[in-house]
Protein backbone atom coordinates (compact mmCIF):
# COMPACT_ATOMS: atom_id res chain seq x y z
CA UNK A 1 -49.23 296.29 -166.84
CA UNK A 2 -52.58 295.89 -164.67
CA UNK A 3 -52.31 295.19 -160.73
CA UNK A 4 -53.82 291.95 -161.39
CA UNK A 5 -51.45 291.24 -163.93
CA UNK A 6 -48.34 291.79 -162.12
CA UNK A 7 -49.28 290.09 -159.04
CA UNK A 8 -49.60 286.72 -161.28
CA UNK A 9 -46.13 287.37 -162.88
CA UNK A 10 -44.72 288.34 -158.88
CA UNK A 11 -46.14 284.93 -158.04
CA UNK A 12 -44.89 282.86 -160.50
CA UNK A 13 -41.02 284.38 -159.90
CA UNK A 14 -41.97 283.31 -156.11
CA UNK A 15 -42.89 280.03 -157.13
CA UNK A 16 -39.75 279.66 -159.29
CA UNK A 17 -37.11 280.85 -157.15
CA UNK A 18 -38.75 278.80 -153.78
CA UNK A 19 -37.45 275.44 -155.53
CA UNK A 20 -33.99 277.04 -155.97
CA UNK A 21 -33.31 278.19 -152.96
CA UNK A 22 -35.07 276.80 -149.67
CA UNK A 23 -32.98 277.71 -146.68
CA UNK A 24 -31.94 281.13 -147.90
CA UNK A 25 -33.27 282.10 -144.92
CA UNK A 26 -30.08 281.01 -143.31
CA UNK A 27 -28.10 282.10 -145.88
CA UNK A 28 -27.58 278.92 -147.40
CA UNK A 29 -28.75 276.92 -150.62
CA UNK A 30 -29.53 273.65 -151.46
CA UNK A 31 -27.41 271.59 -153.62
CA UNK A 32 -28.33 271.58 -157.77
CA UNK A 33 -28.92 267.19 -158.99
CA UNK A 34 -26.31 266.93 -161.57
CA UNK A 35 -26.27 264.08 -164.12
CA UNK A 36 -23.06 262.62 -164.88
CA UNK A 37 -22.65 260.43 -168.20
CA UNK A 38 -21.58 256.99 -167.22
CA UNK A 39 -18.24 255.89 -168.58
CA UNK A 40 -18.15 252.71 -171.21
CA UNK A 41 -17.28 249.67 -170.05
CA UNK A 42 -13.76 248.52 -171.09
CA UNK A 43 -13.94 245.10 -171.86
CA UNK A 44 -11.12 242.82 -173.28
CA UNK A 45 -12.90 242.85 -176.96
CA UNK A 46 -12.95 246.66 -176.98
CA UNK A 47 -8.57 246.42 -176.52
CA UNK A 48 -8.21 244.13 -178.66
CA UNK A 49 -5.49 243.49 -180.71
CA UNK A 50 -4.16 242.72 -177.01
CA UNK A 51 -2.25 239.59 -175.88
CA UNK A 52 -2.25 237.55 -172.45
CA UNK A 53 0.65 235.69 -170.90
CA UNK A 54 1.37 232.80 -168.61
CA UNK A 55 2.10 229.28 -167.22
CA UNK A 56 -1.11 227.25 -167.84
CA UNK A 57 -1.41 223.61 -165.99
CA UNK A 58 -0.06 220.49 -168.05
CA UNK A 59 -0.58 216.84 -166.84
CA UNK A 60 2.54 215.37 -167.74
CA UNK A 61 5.21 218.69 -167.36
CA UNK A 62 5.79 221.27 -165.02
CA UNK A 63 3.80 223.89 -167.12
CA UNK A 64 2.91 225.32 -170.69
CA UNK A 65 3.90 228.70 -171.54
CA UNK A 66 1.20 230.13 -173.05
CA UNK A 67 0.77 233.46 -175.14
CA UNK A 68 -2.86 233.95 -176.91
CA UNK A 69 -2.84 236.83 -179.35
CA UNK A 70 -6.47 238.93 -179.81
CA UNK A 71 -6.96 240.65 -183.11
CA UNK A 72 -9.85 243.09 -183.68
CA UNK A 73 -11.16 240.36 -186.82
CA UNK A 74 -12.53 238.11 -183.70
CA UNK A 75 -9.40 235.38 -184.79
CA UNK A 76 -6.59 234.65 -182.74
CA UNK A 77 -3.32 233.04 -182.42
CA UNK A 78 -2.51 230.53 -179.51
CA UNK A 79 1.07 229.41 -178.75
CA UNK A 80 1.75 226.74 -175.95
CA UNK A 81 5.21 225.83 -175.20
CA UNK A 82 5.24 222.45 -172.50
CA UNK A 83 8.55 223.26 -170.17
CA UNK A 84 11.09 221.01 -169.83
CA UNK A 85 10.33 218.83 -173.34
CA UNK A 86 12.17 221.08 -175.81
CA UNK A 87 10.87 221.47 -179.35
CA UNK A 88 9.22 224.00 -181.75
CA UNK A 89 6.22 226.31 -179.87
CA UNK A 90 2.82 224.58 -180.98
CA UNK A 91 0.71 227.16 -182.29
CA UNK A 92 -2.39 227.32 -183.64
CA UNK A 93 -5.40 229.73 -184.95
CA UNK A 94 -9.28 230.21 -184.49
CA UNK A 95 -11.73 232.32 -183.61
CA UNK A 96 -12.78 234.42 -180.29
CA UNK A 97 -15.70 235.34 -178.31
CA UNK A 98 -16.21 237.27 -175.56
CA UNK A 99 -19.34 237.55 -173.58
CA UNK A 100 -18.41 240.62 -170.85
CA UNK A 101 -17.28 237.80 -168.26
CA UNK A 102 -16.24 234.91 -170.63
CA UNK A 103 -13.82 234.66 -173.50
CA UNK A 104 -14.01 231.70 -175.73
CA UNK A 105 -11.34 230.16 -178.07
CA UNK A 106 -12.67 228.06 -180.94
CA UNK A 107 -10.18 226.27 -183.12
CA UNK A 108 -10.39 223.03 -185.34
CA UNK A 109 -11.41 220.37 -182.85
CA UNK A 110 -11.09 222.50 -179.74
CA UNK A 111 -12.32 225.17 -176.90
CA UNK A 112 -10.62 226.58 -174.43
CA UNK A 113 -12.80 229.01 -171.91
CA UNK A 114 -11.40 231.97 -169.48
CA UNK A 115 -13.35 233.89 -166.94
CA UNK A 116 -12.66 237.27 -167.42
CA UNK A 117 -11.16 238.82 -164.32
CA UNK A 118 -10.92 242.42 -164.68
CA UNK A 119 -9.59 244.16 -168.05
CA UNK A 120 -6.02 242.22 -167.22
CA UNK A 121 -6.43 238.67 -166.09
CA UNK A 122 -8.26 235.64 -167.65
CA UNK A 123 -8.19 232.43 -165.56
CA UNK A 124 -8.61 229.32 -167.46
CA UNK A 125 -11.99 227.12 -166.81
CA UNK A 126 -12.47 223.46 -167.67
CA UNK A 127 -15.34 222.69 -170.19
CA UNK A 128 -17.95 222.55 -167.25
CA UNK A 129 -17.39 226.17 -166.80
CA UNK A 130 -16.07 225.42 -163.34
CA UNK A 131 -11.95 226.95 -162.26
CA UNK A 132 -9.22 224.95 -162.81
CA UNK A 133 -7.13 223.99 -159.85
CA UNK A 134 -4.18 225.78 -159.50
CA UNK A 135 -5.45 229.87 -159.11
CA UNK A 136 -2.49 232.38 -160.04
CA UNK A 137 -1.03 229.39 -161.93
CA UNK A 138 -4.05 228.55 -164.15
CA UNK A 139 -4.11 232.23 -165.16
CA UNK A 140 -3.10 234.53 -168.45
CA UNK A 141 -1.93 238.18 -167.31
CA UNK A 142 -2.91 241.17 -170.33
CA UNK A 143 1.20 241.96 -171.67
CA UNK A 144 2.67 245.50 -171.51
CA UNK A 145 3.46 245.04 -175.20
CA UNK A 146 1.42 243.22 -178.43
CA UNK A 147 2.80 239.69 -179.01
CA UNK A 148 1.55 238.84 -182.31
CA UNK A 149 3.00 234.86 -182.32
CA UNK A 150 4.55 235.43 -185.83
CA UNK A 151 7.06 232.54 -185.74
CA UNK A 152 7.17 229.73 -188.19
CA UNK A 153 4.46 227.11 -187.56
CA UNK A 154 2.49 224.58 -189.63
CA UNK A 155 -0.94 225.69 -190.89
CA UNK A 156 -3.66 224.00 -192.89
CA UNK A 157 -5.47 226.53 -195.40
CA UNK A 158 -6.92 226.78 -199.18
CA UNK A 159 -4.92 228.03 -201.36
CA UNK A 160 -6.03 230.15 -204.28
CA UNK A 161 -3.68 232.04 -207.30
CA UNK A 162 -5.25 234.95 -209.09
CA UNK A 163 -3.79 236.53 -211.81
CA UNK A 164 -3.70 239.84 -209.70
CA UNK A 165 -3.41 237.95 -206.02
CA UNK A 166 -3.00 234.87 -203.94
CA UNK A 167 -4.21 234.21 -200.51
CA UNK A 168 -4.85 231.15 -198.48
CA UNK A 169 -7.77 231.03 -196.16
CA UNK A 170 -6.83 229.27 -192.66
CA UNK A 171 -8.64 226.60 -190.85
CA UNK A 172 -9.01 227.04 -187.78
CA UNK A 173 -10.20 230.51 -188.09
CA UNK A 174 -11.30 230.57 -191.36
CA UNK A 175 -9.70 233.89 -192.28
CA UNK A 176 -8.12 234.72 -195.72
CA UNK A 177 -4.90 236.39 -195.76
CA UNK A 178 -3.04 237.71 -198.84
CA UNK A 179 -0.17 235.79 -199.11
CA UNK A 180 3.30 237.15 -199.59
CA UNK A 181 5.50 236.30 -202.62
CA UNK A 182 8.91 235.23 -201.21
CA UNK A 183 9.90 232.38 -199.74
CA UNK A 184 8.09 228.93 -200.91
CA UNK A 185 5.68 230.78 -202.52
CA UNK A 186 6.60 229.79 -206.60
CA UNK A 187 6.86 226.21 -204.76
CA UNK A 188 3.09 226.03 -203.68
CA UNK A 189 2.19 228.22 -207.16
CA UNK A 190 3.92 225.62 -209.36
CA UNK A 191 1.70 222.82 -206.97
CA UNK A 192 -1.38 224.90 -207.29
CA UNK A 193 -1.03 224.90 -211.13
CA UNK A 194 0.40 221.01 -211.80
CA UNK A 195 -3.64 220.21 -209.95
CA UNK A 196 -5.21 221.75 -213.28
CA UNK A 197 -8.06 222.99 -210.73
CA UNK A 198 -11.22 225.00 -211.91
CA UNK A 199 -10.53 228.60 -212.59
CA UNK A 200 -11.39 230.21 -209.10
CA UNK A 201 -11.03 226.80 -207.28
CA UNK A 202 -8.73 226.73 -204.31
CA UNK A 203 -7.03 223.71 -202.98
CA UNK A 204 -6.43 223.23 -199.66
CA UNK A 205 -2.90 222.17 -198.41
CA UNK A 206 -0.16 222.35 -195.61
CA UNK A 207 2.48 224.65 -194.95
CA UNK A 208 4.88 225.75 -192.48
CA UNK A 209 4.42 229.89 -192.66
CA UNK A 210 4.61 233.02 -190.66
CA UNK A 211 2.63 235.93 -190.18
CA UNK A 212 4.48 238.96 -190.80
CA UNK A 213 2.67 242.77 -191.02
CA UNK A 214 1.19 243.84 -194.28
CA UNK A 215 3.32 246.48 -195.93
CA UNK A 216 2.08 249.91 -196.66
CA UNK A 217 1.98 249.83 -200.43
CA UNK A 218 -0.40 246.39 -200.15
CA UNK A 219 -4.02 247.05 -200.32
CA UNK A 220 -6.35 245.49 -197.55
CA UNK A 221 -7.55 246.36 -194.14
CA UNK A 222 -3.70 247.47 -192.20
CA UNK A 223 -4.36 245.94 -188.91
CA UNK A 224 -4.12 242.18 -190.93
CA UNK A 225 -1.02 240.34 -191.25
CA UNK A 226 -0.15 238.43 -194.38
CA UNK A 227 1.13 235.19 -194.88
CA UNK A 228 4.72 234.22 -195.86
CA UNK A 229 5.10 230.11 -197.14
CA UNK A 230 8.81 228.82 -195.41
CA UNK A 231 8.15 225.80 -196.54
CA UNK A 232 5.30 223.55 -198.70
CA UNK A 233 4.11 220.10 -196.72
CA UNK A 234 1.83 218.91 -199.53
CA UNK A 235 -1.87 218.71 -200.22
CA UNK A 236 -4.00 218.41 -197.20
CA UNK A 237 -7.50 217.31 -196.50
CA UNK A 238 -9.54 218.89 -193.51
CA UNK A 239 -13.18 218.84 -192.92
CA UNK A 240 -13.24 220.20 -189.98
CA UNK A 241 -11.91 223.52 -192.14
CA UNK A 242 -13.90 226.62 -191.28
């Protein structure tokens, strides 16, 4: 290698290790930029199935017990329980949205809205978007454990028998859910069939039913529930339907 040459290639090592290491005259060195990936946001939607738990405010009783069940389809399951007036838990389905500081519940002829506090907490809003009086008690706390509201309740859906399959498609969220064939089930078949519908027609009714989870040998996506009839209401007739 020529003088000339190696003085170049002495100067660029200079030039490299000056960046590297200014104040190695004092024996120390500067400290290397490192880039750290930035974690993902956890947000409610990403946990979902998750459920929330609470006392919400009621204007004519001292509270209503309130579970609301997320599932990773965007539906949900609501059940409200008013204390001190007895009866059956009302419960009822729909559909959820979440926004990164809101989550919406849409059902047949209603909306409920929660700001999202944290990953754990959604306080309850009035339609205005503005809080609810009350604080802590106008709140829903994330449960330690899934609640999936599976008890009985009355649901309005279409109802549709295949040779191979039946499933009824729910209202308020306007999910279908392959129906299980115990309970009432021959009850609503035998209804289903008297109405002489259109092959492939469904026909929407009401029934009281539960939600139990989908066996392993039953095709479909695992994380869905289906449907069990207790008991057939009768033909039904919903617009509002999803």
């Amino acid at each position: 290698m020529g003088r000339g040459a190696m003085m170049a290639a002495l100067a660029m090592l200079g030039a490299c290790g000056g960046s590297e290491g200014e104040g190695t005259a004092t024996g120390s060195r500067s400290d290397s930029v490192v880039t750290v990936p930035s974690v993902p946001t956890v947000t409610v939607a990403a946990l979902a199935p998750t459920s929330f738990s609470g006392t919400l405010p009621c204007p004519d009783c001292a509270g209503i017990t309130t579970t609301v069940a997320l599932f990773s389809d965007t539906t949900y399951r609501l059940r409200e329980v008013p204390e001190g007036k007895g009866g059956a838990p009302a419960v009822s389905m729909g559909r959820w949205t979440h926004d990164g500081t809101t989550l919406t519940l849409d059902g047949v002829g209603r909306r409920i809205t929660f700001a999202v506090v944290g990953e754990d907490t959604l306080q309850l809003r009035e339609q205005n978007g503005q809080a609810v009086a009350g604080g802590a008690s106008a709140a829903l706390v994330r449960a330690d454990s899934m609640d999936a509201v599976r008890e009985s309740a009355t649901f309005v859906g279409t109802f549709s028998a295949m040779p191979d399959a039946a499933t009824f498609r729910e209202c308020g969220s306007g999910q279908t859910y392959a129906v299980a064939t115990r309970g009432a089930y021959p009850v609503v078949a035998k209804a289903y069939a008297a109405a002489k519908l259109p092959p492939g027609s469904g026909q929407q009714v009401e029934v009281t039913a539960r939600f139990t989870p989908r066996p392993a040998t039953m095709d479909g996506p695992p994380e869905r529930d289906v449907i069990e009839f207790v008991k057939y209401v009768g033909p039904a007739a919903n617009p509002d339907c999803r």
